[in-house]
C-alpha atoms as a PDB file:
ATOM      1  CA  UNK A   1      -1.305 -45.761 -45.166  1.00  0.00           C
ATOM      2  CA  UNK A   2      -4.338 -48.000 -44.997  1.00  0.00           C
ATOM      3  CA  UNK A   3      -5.306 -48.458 -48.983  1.00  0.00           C
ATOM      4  CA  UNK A   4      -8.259 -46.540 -50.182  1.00  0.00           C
ATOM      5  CA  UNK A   5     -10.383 -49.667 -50.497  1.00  0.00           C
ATOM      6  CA  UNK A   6     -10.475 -51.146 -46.825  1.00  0.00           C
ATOM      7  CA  UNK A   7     -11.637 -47.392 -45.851  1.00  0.00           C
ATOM      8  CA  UNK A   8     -14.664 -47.160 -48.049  1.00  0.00           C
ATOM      9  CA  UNK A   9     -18.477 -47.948 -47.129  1.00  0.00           C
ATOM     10  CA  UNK A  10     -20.754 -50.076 -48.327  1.00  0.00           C
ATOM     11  CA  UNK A  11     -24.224 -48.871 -47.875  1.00  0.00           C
ATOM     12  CA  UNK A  12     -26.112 -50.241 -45.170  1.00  0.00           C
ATOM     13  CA  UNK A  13     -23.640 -53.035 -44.431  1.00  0.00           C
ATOM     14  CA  UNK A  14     -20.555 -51.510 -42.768  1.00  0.00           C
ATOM     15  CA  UNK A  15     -18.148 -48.696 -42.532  1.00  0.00           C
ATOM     16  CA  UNK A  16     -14.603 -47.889 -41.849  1.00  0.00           C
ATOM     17  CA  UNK A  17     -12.922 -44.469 -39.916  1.00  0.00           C
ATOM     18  CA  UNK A  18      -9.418 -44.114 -40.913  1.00  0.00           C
ATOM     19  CA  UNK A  19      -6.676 -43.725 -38.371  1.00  0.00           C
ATOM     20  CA  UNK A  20      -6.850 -40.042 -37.304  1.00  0.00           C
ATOM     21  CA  UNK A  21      -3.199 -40.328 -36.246  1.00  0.00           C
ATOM     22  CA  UNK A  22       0.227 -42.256 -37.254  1.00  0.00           C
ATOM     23  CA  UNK A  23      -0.925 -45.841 -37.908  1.00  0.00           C
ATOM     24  CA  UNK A  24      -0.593 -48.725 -35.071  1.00  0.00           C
ATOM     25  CA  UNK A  25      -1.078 -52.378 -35.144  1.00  0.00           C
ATOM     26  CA  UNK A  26      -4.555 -51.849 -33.445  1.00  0.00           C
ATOM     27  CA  UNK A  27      -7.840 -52.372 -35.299  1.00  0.00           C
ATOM     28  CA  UNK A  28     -10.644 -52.181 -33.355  1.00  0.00           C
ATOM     29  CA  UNK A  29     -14.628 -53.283 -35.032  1.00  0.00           C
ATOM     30  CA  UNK A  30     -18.181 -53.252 -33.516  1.00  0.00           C
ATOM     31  CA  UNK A  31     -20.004 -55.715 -34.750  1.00  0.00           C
ATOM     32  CA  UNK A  32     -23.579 -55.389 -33.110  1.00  0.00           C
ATOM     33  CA  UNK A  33     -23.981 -51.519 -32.694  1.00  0.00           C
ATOM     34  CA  UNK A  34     -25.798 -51.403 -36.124  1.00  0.00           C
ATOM     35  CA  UNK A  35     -29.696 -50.421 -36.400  1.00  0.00           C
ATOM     36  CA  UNK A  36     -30.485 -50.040 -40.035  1.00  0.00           C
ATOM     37  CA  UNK A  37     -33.130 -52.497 -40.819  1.00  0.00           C
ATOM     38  CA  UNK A  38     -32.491 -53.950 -44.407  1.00  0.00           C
ATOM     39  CA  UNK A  39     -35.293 -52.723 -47.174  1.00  0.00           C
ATOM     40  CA  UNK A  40     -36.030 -56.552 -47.806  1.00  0.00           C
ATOM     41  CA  UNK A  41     -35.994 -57.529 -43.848  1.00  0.00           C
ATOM     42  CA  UNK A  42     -39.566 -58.102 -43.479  1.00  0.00           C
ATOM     43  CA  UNK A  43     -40.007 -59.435 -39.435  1.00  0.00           C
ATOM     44  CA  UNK A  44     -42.634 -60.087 -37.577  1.00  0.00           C
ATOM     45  CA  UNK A  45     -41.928 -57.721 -34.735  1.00  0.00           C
ATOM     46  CA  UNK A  46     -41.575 -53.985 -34.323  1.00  0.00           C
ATOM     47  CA  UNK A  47     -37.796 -52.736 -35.496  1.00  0.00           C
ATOM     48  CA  UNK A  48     -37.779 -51.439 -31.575  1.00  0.00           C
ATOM     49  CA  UNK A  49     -38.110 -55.523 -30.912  1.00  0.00           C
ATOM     50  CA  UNK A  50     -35.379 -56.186 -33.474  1.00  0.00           C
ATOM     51  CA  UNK A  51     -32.689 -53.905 -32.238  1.00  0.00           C
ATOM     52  CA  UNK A  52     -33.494 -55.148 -28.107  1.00  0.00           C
ATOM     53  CA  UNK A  53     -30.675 -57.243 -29.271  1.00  0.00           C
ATOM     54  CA  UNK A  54     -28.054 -54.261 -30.914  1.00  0.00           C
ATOM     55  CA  UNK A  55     -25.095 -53.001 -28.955  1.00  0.00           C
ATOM     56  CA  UNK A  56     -26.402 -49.644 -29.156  1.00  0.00           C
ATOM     57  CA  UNK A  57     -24.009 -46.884 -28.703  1.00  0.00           C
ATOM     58  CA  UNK A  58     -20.937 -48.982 -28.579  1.00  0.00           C
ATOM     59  CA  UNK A  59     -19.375 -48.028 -31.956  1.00  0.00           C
ATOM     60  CA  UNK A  60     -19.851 -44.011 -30.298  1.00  0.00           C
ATOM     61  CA  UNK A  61     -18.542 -45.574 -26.772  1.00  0.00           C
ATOM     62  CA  UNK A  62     -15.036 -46.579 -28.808  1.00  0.00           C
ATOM     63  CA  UNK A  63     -14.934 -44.152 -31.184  1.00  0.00           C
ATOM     64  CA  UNK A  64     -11.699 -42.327 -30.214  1.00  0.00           C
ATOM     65  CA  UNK A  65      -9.606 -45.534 -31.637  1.00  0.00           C
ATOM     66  CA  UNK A  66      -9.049 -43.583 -34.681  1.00  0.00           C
ATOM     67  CA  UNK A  67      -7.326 -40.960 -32.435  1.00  0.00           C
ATOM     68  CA  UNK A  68      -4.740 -43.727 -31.424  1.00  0.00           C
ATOM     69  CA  UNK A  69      -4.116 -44.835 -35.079  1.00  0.00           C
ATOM     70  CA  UNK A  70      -6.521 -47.805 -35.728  1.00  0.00           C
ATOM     71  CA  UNK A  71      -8.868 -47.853 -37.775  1.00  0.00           C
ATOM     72  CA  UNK A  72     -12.256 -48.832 -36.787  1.00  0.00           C
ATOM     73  CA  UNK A  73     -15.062 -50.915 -38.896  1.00  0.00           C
ATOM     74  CA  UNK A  74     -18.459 -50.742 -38.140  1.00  0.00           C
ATOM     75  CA  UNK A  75     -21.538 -52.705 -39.176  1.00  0.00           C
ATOM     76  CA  UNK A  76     -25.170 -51.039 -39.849  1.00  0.00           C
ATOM     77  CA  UNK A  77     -27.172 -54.383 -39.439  1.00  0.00           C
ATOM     78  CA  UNK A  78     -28.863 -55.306 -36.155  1.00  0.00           C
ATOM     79  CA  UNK A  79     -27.132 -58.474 -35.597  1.00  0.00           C
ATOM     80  CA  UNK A  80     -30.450 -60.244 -34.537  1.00  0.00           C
ATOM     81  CA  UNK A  81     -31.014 -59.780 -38.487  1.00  0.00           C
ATOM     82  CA  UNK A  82     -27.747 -61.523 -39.153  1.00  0.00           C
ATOM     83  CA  UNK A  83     -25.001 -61.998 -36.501  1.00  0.00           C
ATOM     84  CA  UNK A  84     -21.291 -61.787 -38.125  1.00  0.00           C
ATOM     85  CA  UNK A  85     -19.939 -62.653 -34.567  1.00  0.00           C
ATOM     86  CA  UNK A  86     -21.269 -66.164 -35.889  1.00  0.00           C
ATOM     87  CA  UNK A  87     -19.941 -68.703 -37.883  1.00  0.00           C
ATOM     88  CA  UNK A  88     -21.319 -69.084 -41.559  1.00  0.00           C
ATOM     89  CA  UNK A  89     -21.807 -72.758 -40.437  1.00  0.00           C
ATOM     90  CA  UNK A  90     -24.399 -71.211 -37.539  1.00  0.00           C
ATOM     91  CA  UNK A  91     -27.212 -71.493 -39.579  1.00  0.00           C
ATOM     92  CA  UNK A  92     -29.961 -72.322 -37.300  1.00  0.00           C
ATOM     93  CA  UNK A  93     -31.911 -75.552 -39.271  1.00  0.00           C
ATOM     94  CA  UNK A  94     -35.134 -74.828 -37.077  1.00  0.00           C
ATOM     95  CA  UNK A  95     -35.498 -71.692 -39.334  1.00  0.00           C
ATOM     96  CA  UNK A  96     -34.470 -72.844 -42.810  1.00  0.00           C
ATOM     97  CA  UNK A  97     -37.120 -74.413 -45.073  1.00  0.00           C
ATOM     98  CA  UNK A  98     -36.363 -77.358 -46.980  1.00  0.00           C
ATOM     99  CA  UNK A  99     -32.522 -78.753 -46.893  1.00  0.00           C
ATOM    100  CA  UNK A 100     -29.667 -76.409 -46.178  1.00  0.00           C
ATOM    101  CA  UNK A 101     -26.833 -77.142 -48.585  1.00  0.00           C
ATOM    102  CA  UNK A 102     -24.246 -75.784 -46.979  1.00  0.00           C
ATOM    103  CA  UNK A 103     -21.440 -77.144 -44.325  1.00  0.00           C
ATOM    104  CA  UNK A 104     -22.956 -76.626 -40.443  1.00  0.00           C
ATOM    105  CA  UNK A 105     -21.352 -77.457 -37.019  1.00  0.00           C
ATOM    106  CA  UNK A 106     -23.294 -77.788 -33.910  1.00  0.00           C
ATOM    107  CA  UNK A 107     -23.221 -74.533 -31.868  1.00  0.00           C
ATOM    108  CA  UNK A 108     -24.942 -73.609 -28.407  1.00  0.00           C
ATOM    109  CA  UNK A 109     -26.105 -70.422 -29.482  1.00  0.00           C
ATOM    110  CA  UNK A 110     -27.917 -71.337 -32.235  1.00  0.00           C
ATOM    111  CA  UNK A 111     -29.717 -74.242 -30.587  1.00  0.00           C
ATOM    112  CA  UNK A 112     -30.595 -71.219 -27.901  1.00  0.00           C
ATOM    113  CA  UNK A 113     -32.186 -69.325 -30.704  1.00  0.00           C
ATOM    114  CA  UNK A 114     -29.267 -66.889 -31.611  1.00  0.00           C
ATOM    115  CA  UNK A 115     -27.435 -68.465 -34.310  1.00  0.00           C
ATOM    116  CA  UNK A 116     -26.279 -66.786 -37.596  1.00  0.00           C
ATOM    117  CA  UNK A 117     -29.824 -65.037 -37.860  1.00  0.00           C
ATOM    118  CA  UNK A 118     -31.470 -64.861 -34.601  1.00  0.00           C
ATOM    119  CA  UNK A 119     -34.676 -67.386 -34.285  1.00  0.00           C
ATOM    120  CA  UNK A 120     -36.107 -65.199 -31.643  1.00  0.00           C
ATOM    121  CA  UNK A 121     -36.066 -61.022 -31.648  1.00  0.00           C
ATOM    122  CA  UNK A 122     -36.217 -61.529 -27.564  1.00  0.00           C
ATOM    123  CA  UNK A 123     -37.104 -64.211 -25.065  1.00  0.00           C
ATOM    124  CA  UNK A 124     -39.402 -66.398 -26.885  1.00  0.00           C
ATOM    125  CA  UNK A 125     -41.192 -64.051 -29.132  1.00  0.00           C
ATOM    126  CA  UNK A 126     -40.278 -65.447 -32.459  1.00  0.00           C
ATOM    127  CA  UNK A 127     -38.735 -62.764 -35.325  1.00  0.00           C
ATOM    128  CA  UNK A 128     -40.310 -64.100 -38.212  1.00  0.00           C
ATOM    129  CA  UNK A 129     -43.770 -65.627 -38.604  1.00  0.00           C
ATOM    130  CA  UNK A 130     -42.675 -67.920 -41.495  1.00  0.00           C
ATOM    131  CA  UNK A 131     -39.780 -70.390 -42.096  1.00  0.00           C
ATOM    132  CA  UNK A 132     -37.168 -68.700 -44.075  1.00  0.00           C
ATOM    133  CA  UNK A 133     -35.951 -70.124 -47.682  1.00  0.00           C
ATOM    134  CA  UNK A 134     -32.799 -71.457 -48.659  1.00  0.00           C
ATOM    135  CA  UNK A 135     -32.135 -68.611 -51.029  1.00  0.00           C
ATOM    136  CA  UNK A 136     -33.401 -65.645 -48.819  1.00  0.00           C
ATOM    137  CA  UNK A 137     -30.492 -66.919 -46.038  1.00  0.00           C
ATOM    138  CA  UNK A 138     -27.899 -67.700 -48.890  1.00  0.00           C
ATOM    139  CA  UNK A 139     -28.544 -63.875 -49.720  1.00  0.00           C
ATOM    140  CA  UNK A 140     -28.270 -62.486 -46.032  1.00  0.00           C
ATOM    141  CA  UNK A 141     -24.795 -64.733 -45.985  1.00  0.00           C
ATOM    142  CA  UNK A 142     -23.452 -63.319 -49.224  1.00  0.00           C
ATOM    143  CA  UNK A 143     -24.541 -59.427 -48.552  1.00  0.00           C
ATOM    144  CA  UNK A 144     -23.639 -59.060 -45.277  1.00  0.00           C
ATOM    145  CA  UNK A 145     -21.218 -61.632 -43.346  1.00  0.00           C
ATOM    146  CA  UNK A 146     -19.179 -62.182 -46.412  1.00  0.00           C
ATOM    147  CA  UNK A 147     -18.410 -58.266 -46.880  1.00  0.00           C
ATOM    148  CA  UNK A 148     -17.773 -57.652 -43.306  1.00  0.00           C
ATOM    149  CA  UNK A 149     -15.680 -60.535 -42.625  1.00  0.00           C
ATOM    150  CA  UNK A 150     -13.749 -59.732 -45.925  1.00  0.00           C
ATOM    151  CA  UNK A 151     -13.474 -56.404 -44.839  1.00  0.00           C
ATOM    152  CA  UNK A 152     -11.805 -57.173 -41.202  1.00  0.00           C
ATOM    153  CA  UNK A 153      -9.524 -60.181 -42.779  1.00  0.00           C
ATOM    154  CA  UNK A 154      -8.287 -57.374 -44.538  1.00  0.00           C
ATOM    155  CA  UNK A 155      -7.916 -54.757 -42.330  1.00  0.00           C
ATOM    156  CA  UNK A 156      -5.835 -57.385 -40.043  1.00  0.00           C
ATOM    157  CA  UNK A 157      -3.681 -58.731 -42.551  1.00  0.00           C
ATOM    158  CA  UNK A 158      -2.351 -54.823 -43.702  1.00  0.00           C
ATOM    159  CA  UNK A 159      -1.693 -54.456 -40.204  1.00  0.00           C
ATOM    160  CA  UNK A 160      -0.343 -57.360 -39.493  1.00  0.00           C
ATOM    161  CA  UNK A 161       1.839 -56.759 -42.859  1.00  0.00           C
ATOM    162  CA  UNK A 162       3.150 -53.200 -41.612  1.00  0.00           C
ATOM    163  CA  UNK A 163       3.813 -54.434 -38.337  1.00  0.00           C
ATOM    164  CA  UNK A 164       4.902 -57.853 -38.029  1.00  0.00           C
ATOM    165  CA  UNK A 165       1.526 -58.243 -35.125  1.00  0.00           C
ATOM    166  CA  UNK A 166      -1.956 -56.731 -35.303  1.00  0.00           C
ATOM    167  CA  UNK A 167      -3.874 -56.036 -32.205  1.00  0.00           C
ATOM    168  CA  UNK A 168      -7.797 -56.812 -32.869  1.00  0.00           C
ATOM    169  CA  UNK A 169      -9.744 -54.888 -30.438  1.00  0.00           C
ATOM    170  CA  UNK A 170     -13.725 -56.351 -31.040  1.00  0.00           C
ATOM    171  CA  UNK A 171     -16.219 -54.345 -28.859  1.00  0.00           C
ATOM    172  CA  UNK A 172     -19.397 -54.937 -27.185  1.00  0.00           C
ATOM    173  CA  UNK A 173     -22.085 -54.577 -25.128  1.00  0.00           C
ATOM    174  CA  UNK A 174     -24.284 -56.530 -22.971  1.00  0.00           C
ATOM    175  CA  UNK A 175     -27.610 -56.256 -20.923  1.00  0.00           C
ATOM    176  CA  UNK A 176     -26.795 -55.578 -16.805  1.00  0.00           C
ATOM    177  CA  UNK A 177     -28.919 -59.139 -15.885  1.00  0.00           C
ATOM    178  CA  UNK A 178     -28.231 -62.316 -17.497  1.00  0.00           C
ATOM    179  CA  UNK A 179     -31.447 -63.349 -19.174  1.00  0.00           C
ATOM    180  CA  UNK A 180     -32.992 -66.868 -21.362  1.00  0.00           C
ATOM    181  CA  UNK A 181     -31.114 -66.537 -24.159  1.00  0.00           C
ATOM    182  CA  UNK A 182     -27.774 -65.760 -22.693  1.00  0.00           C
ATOM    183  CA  UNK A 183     -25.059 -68.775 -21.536  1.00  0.00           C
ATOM    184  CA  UNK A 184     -25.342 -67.413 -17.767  1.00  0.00           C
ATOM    185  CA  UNK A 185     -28.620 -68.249 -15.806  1.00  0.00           C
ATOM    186  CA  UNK A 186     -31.066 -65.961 -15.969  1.00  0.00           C
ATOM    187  CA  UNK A 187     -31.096 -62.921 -13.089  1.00  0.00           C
ATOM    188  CA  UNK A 188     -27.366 -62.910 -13.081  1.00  0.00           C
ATOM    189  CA  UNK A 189     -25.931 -59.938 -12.214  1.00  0.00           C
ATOM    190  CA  UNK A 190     -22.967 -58.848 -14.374  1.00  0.00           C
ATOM    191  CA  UNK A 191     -19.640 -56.948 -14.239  1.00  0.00           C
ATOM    192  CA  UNK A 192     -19.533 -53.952 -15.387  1.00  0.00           C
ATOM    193  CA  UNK A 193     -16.716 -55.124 -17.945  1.00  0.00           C
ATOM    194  CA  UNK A 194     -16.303 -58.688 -19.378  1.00  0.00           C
ATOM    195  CA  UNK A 195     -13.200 -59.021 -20.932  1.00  0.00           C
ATOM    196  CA  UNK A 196     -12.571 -62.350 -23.377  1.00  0.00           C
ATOM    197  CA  UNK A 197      -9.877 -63.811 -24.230  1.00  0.00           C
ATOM    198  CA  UNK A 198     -11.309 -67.144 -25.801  1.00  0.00           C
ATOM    199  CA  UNK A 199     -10.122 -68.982 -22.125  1.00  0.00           C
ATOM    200  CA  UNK A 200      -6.251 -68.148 -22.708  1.00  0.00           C
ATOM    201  CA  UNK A 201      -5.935 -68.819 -26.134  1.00  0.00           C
ATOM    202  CA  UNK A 202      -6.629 -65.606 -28.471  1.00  0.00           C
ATOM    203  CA  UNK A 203      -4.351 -63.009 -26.971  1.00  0.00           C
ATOM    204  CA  UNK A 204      -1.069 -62.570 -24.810  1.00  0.00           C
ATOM    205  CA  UNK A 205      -1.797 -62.454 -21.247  1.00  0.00           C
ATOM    206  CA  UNK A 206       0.140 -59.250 -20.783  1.00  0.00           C
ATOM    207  CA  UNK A 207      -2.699 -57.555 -23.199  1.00  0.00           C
ATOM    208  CA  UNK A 208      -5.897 -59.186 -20.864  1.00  0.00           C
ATOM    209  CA  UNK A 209      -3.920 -57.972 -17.836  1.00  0.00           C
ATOM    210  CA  UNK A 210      -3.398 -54.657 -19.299  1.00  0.00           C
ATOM    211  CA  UNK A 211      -7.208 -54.034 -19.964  1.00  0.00           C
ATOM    212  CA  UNK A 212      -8.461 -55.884 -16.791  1.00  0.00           C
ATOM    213  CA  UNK A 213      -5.889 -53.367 -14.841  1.00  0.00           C
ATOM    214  CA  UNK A 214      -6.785 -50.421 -16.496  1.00  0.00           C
ATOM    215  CA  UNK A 215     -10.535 -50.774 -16.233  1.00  0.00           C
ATOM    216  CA  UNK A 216     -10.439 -51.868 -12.787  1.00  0.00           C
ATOM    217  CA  UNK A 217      -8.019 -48.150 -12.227  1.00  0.00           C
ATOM    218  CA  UNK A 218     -11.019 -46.408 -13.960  1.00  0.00           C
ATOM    219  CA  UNK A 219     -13.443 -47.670 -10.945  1.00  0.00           C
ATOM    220  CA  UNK A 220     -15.179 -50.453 -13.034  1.00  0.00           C
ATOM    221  CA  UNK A 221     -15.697 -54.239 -12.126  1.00  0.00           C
ATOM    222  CA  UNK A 222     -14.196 -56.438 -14.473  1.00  0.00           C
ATOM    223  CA  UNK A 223     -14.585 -60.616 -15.177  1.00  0.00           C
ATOM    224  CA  UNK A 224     -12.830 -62.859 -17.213  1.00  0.00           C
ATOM    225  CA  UNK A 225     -14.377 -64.786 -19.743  1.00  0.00           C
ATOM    226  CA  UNK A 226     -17.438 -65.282 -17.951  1.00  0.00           C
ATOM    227  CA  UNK A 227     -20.132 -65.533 -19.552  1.00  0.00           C
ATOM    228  CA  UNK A 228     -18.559 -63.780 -22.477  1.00  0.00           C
ATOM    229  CA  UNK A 229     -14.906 -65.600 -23.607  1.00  0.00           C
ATOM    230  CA  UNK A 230     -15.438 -63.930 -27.037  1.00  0.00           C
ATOM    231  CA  UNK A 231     -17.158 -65.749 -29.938  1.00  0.00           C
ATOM    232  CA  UNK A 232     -16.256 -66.172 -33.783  1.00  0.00           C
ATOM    233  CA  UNK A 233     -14.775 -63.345 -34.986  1.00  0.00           C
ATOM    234  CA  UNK A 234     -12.346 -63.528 -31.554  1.00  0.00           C
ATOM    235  CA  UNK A 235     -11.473 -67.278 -32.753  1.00  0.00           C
ATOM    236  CA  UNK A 236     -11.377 -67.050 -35.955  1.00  0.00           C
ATOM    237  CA  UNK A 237      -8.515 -63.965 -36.186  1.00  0.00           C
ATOM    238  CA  UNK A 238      -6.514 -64.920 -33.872  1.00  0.00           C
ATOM    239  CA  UNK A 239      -2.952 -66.850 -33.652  1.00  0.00           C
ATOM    240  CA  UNK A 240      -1.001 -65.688 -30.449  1.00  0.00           C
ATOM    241  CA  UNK A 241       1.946 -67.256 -31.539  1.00  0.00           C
ATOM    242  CA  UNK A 242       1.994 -65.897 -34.768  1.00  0.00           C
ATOM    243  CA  UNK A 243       1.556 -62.216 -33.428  1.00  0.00           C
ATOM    244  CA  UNK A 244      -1.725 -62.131 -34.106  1.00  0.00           C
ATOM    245  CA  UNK A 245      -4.029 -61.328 -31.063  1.00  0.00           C
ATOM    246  CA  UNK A 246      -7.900 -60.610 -30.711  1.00  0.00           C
ATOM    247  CA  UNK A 247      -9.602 -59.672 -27.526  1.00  0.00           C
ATOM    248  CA  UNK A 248     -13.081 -59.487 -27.103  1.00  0.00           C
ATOM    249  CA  UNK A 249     -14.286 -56.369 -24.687  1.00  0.00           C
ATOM    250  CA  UNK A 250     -17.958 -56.442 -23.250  1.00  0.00           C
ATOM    251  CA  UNK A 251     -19.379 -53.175 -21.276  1.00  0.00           C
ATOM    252  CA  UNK A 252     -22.455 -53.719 -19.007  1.00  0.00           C
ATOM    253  CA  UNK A 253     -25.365 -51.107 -20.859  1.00  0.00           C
ATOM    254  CA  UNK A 254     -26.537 -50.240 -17.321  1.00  0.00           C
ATOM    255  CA  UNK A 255     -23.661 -48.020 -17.160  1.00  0.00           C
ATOM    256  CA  UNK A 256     -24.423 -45.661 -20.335  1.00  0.00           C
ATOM    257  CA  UNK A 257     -28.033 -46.611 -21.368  1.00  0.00           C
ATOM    258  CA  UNK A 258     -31.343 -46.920 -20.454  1.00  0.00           C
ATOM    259  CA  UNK A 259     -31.900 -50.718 -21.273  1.00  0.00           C
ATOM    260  CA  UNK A 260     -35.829 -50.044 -21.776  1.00  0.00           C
ATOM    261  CA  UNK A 261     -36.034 -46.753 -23.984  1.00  0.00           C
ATOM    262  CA  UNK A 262     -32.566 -47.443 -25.318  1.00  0.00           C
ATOM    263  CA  UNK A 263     -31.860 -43.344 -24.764  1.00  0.00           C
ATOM    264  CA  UNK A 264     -28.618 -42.560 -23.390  1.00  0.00           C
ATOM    265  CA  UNK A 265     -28.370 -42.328 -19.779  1.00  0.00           C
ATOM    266  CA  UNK A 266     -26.268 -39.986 -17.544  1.00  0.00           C
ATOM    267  CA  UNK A 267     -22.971 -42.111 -16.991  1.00  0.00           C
ATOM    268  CA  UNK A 268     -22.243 -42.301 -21.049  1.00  0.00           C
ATOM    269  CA  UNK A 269     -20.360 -39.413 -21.625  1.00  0.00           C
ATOM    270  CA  UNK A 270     -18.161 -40.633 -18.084  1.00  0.00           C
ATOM    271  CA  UNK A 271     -18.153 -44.122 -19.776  1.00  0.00           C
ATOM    272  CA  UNK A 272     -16.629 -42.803 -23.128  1.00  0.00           C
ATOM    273  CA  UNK A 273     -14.307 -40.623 -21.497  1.00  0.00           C
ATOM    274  CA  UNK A 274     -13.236 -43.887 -19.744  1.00  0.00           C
ATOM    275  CA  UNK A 275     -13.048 -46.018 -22.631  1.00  0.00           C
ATOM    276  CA  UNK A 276     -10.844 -43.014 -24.323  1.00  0.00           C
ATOM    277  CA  UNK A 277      -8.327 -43.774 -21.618  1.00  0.00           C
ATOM    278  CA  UNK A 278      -8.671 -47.395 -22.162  1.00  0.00           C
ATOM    279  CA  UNK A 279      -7.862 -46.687 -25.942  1.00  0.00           C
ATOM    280  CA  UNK A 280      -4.989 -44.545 -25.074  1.00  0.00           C
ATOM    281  CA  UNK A 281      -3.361 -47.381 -23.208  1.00  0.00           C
ATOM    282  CA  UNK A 282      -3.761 -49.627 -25.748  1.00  0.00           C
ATOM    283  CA  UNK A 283      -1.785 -47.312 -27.617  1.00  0.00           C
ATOM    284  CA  UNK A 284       0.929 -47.216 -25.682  1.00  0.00           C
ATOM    285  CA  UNK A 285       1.114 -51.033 -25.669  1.00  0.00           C
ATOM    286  CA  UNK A 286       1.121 -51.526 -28.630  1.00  0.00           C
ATOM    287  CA  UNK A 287       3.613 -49.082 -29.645  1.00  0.00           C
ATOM    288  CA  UNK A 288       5.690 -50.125 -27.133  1.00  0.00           C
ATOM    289  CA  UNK A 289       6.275 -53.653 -28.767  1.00  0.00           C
ATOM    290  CA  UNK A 290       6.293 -52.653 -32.310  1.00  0.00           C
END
């Protein structure tokens, strides 16, 4: 049993649905499907411009994994507000006023705009309309990335204890057309998966094939790594040769959403049904080397 304390919520940050059957070494998270805007989140666009950025619906597109005994964590930020999928070192200086204090590292998204918090809420309209303080990111850093990255840590290593290997399934979305703030050029037209496995490094092979076979059976397009290999929370949990694998799994929005109202389309009760499948042979991967 997963202790009572990696399953409870934490209002407004994140939350966690238990394994609905026997326990695997799965555990699956969506870190961008959130939407709640924080009380003290004060932008300077609409909150319909601040979630453009969300993986809407993707926490509801995966949310069977409980049925195949993983538990799944969710965050309730946008991640344009504060991206966990980003290194606490991703602070983006051209926001910060005065001196940050803290360690940083260079990183391409966050010269791009889309670093820890996101400089822009889409293309180059700008999210806030003032430099932000030392303390007020300090505070988005210690309320939100610290929790859900404890959180997930956590929920990996009592896996990884009850199994010997954990299995980190971290889900996205992305929009059909590359655009200016994305690492492909803009106008590129996407796959309707992108499955990352850091180039190689975060996963078994056997478990990319497995997914890039099974979604192509399902009638879906499929790339790998490109323009999505998987970003910090794929890196930073994984250790193939320690039994410890994270895959990164990005679904094209054209197929379940409409990209300008954000309203579900047609295809996303087909999609889920899909991804169901997907999750169910996951399952049987897993269990089969455990």
């Amino acid at each position: 049993m997963i202790p009572e304390a990696l399953l409870s919520s934490i209002t407004g940050v994140l939350s966690v649905d238990a394994p609905r059957a026997p326990r695997t070494a799965l555990v699956f998270d969506s870190p961008h499907s959130g939407l709640q805007l924080p009380l003290n989140f004060h932008p300077a666009v609409s909150p319909e411009m601040v979630r453009v950025a969300s993986d809407t619906y993707v926490d509801e597109l995966f949310e069977s994994a409980p049925d195949y005994g993983a538990p799944l964590l969710r965050a309730h930020f946008p991640r344009s507000f504060l991206d966990v999928n980003r290194s606490d070192q991703d602070v983006d200086l051209e926001m910060i006023e005065g001196d940050w204090p803290h360690p940083m590292r260079e990183n391409a998204a966050a010269k791009r705009g889309m670093g820890l918090s996101w400089r822009y809420a889409w293309g180059d309209t700008p999210m806030h309309d003032r430099k932000l303080t030392v303390a007020e990111m300090e505070a988005r850093i210690e309320t939100y990335w610290r929790p859900y990255h404890s959180r997930l840590e956590s929920l990996l290593d009592d896996t990884y204890a009850s199994f010997g290997t954990v299995y980190h399934i971290d889900c996205h979305s992305m929009p059909a057309i590359g655009h200016a703030l994305s690492p492909d050029p803009a106008g590129t037209v996407r796959a309707d998966f992108v499955i990352g496995d850091y180039d190689g490094e975060s996963c078994e092979p056997a478990l990319t094939d497995l997914i890039c076979t099974t979604v192509e059976g399902l009638g879906y397009s499929v790339a790998r790594n490109i323009p999505f290999k998987g970003a910090e929370l794929v890196r930073r949990y994984s250790d193939p040769a320690k039994g410890r694998h994270s895959i990164q799994i990005e679904v094209n929005r054209r197929l379940y959403m409409d990209e300008k109202s954000r309203a579900r389309s047609d295809g996303f009760t087909n999609l889920q049904g899909a991804i169901t499948r997907l999750n169910a042979a996951l399952h049987d991967y897993v269990a089969a080397r455990t």
